[in-house]
N, C-alpha and C. Protein backbone atom coordinates (compact mmCIF):
# COMPACT_ATOMS: atom_id res chain seq x y z
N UNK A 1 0.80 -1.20 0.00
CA UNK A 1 0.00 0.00 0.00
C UNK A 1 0.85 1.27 0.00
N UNK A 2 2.16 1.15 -0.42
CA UNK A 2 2.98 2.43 -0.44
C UNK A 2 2.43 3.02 -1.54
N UNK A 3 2.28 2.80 -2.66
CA UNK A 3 1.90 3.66 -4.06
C UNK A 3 0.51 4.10 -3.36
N UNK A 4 -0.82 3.68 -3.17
CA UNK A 4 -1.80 4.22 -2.10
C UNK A 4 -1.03 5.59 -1.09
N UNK A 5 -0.44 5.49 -0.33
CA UNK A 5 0.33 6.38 0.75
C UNK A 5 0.46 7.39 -0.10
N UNK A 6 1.29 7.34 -1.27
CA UNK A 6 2.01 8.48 -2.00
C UNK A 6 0.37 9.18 -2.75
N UNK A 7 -0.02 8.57 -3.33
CA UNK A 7 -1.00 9.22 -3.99
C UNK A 7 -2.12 10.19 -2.81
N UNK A 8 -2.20 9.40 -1.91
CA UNK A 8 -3.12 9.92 -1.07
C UNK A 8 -2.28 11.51 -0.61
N UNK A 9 -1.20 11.11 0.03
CA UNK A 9 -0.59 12.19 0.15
C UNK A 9 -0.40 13.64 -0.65
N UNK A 10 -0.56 13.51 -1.47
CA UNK A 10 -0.39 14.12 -3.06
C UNK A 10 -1.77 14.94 -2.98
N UNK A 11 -2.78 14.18 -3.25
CA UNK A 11 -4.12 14.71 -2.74
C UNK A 11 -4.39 15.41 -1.31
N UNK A 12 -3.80 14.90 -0.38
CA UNK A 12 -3.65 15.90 0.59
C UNK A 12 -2.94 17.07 0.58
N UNK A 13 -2.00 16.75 -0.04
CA UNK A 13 -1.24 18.19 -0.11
C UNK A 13 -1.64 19.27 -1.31
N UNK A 14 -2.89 18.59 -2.23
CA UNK A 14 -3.61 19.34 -3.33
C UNK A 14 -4.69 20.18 -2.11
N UNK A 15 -5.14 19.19 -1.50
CA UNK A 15 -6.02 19.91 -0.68
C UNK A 15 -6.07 21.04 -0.05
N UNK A 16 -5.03 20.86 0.33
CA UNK A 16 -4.22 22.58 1.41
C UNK A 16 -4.31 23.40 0.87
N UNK A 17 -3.50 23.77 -0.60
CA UNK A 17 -3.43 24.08 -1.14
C UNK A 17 -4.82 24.84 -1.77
N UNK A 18 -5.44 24.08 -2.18
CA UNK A 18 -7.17 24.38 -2.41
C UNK A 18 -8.45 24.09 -1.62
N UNK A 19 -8.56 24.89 -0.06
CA UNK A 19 -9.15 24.76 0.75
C UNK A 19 -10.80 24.33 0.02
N UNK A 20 -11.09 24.72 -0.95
CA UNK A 20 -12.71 25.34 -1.07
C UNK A 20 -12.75 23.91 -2.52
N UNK A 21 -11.43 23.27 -2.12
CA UNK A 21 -11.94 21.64 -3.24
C UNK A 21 -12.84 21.04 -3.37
N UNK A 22 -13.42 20.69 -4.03
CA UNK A 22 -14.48 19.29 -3.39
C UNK A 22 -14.41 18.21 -3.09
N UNK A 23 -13.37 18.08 -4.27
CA UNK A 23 -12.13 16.67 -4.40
C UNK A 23 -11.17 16.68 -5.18
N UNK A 24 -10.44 15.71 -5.25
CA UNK A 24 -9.14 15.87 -5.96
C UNK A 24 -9.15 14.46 -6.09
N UNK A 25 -8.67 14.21 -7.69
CA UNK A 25 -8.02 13.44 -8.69
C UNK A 25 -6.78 13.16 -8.55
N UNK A 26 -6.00 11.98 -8.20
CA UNK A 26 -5.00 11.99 -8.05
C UNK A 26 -4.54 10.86 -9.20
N UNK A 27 -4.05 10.62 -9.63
CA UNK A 27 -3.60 9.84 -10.85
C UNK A 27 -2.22 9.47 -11.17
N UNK A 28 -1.83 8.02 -11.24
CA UNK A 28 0.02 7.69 -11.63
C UNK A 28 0.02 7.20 -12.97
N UNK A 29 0.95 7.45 -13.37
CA UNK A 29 1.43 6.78 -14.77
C UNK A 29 2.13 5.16 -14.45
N UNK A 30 2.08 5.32 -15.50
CA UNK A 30 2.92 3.86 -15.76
C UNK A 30 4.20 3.57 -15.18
N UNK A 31 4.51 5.21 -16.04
CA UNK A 31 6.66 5.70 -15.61
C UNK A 31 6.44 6.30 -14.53
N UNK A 32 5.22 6.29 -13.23
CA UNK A 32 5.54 6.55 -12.03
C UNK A 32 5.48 8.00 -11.75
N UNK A 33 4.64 8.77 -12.81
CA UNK A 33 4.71 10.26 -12.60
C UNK A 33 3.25 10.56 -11.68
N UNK A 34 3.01 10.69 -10.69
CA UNK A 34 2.15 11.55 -10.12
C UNK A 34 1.49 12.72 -9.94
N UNK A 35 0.20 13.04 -10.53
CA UNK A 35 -0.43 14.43 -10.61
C UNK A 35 -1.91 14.77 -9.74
N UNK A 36 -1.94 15.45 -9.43
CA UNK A 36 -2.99 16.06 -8.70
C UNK A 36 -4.01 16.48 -9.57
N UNK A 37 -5.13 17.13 -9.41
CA UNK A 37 -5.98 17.42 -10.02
C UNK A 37 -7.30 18.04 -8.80
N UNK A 38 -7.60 19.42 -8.75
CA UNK A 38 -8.54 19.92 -8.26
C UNK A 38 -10.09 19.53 -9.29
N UNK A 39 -10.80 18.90 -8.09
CA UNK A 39 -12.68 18.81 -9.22
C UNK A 39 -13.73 19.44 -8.31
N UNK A 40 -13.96 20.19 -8.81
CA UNK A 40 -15.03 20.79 -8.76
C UNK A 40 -16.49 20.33 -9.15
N UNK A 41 -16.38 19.11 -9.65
CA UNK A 41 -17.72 18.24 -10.17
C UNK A 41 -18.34 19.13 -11.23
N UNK A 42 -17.61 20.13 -11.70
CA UNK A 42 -18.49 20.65 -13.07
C UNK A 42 -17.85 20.01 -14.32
N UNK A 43 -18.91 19.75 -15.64
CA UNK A 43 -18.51 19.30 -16.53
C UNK A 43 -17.15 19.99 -16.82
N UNK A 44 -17.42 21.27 -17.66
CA UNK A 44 -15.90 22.08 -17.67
C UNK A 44 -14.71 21.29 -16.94
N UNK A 45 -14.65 21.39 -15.53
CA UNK A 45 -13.76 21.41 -14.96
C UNK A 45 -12.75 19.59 -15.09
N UNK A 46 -13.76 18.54 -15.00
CA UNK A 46 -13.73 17.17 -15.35
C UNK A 46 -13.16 17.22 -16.65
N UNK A 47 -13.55 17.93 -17.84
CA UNK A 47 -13.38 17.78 -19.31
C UNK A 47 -11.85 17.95 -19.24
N UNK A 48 -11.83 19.45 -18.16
CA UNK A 48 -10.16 19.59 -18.19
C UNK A 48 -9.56 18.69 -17.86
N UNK A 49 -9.77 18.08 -16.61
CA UNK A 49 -9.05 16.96 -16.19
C UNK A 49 -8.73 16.17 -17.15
N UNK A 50 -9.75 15.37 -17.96
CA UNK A 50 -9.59 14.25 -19.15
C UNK A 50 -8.87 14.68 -20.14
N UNK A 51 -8.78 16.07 -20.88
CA UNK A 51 -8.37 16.37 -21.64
C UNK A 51 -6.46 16.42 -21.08
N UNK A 52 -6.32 16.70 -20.35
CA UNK A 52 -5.16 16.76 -19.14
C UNK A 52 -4.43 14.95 -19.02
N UNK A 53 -4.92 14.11 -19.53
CA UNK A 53 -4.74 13.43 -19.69
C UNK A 53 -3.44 12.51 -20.83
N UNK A 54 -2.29 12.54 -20.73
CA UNK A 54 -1.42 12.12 -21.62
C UNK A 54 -1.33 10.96 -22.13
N UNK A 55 -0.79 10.37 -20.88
CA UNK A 55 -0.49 8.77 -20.72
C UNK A 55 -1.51 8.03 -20.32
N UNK A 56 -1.86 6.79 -20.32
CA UNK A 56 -2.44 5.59 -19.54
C UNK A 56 -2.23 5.53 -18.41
N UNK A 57 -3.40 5.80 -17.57
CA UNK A 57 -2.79 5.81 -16.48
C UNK A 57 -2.86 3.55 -15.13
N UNK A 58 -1.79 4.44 -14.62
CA UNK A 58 -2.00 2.84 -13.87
C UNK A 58 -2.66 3.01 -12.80
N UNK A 59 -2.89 3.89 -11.96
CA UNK A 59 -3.60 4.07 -10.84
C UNK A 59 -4.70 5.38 -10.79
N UNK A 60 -5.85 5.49 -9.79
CA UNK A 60 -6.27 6.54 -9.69
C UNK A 60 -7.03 6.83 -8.55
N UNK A 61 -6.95 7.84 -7.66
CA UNK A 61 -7.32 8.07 -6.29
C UNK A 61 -8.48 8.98 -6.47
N UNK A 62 -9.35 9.18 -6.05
CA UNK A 62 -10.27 10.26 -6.11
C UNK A 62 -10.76 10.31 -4.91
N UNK A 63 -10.33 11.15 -3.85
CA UNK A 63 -10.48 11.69 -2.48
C UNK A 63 -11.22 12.90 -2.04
N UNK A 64 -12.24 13.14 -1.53
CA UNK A 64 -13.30 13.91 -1.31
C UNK A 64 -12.63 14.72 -0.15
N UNK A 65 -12.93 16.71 0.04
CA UNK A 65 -12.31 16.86 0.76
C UNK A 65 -12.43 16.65 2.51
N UNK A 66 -13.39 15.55 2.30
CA UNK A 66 -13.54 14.78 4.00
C UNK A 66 -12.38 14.20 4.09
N UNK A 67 -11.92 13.29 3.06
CA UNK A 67 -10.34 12.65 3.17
C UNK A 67 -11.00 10.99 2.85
N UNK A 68 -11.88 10.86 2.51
CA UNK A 68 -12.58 9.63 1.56
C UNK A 68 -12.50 9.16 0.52
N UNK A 69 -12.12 8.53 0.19
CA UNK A 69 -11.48 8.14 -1.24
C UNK A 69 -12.94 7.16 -1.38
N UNK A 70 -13.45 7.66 -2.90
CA UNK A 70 -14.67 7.19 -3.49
C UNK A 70 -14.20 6.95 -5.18
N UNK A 71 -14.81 6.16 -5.77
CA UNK A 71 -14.90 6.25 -7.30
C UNK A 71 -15.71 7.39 -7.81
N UNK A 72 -14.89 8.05 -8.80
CA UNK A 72 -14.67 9.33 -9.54
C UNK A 72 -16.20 9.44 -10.12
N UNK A 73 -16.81 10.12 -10.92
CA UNK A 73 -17.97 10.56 -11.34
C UNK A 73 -17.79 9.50 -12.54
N UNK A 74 -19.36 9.12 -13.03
CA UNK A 74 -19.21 8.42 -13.81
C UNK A 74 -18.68 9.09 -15.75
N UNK A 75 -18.61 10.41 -15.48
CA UNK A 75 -18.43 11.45 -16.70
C UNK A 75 -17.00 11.09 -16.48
N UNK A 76 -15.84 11.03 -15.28
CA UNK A 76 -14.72 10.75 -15.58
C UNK A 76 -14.74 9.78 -15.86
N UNK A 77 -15.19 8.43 -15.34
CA UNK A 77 -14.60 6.99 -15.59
C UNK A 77 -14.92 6.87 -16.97
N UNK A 78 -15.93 6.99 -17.94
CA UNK A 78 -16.45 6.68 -19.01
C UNK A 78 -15.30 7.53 -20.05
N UNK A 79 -14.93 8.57 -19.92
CA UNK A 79 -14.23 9.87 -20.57
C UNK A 79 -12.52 9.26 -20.57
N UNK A 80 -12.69 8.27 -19.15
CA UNK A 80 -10.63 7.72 -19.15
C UNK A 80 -10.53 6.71 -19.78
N UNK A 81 -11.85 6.00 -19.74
CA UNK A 81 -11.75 4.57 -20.85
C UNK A 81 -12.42 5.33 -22.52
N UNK A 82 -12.68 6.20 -22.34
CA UNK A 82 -12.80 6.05 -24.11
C UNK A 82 -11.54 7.17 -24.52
N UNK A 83 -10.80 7.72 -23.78
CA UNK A 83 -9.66 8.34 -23.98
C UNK A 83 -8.47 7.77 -24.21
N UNK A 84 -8.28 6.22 -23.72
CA UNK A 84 -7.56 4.99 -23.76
C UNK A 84 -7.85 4.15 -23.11
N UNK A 85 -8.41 3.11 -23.59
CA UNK A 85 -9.20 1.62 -23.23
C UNK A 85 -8.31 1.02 -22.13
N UNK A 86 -6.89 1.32 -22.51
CA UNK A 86 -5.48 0.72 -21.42
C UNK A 86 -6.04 1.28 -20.29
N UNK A 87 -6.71 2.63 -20.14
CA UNK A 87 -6.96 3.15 -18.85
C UNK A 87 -7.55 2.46 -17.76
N UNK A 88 -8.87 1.06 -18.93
CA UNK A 88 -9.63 0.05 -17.87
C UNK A 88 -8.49 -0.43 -16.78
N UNK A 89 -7.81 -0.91 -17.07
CA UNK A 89 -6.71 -1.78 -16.02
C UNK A 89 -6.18 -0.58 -14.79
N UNK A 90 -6.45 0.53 -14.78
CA UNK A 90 -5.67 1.17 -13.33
C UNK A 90 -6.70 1.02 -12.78
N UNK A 91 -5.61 1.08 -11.17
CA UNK A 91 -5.87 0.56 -10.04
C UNK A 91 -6.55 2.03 -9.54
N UNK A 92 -7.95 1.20 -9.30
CA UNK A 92 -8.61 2.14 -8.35
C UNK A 92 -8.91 1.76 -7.21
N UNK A 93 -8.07 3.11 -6.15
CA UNK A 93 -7.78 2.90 -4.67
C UNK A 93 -9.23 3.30 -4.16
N UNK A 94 -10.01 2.27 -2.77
CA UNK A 94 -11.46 2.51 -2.26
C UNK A 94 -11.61 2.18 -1.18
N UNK A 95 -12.56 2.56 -0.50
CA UNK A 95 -12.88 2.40 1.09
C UNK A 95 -13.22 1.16 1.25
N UNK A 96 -13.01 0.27 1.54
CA UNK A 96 -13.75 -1.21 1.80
C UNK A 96 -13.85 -1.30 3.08
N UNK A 97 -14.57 -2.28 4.11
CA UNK A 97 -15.21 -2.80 5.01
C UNK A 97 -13.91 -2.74 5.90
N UNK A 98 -12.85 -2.97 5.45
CA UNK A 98 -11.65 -3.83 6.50
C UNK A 98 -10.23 -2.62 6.19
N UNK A 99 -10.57 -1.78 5.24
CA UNK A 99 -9.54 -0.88 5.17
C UNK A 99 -9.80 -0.22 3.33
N UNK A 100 -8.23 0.20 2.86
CA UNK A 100 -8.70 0.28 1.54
C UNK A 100 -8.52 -0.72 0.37
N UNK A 101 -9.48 -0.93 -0.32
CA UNK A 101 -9.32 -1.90 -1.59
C UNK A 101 -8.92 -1.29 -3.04
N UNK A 102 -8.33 -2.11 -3.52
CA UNK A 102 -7.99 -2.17 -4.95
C UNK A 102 -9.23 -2.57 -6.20
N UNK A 103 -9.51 -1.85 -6.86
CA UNK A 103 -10.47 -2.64 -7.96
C UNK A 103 -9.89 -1.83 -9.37
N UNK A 104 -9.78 -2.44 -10.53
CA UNK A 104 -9.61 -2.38 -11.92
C UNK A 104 -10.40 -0.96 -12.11
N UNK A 105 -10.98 0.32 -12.80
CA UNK A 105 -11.06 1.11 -13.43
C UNK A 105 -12.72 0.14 -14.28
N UNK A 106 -12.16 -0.61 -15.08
CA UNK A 106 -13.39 -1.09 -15.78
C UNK A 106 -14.60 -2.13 -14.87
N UNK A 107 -14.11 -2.36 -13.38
CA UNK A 107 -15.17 -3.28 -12.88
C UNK A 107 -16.03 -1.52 -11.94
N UNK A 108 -15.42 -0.35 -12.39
CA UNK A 108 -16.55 0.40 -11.54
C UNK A 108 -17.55 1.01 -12.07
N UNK A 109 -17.71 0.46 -13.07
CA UNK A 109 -19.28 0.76 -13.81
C UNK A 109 -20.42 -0.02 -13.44
């Protein structure tokens, strides 16, 4: 759960940064690059995000600013898989019963 740690962190430290967030996007590459992302849950603002989008990503955090990590709006998940299908396979970090879980990108539809 270290790659979890780092990302979360990342998002926390987006947070500070942007007191009045709603949530934040946190996202890794393949080659291990880590980016933040302020959402505001408006289309606009999501579009940017996707469009913001380079690489495939391998992981993706989406942390509410309670500090809850939930799966992303369904306008992002649908927008990262038709932006690159490779995107189905990242790891999306989630609250489960016993701590946080791992699930694929394409099983959260």
């Amino acid at each position: 759960m270290e790659r979890y740690t780092q990302l979360r962190k990342a998002a926390l430290a987006a947070l500070e940064k942007a007191p009045t967030a709603v949530q934040v996007l946190v996202t890794g590459t393949r080659t291990g690059e880590i980016s933040a992302f302020e959402n505001d849950l408006s289309a606009e603002r999501e579009e940017l995000f996707l469009s913001a989008q380079m690489e495939p990503l391998a992981e993706l955090l989406c942390l509410w600013a309670s500090g809850q990590p939930d799966v992303p709006s369904i306008r992002v998940r649908k927008g990262l898989m038709e932006k690159d299908p490779r995107n189905g396979g990242a790891v999306l970090y989630l609250q489960g019963e016993m701590g946080i879980v791992r699930k694929r990108l394409y099983q959260c539809f």
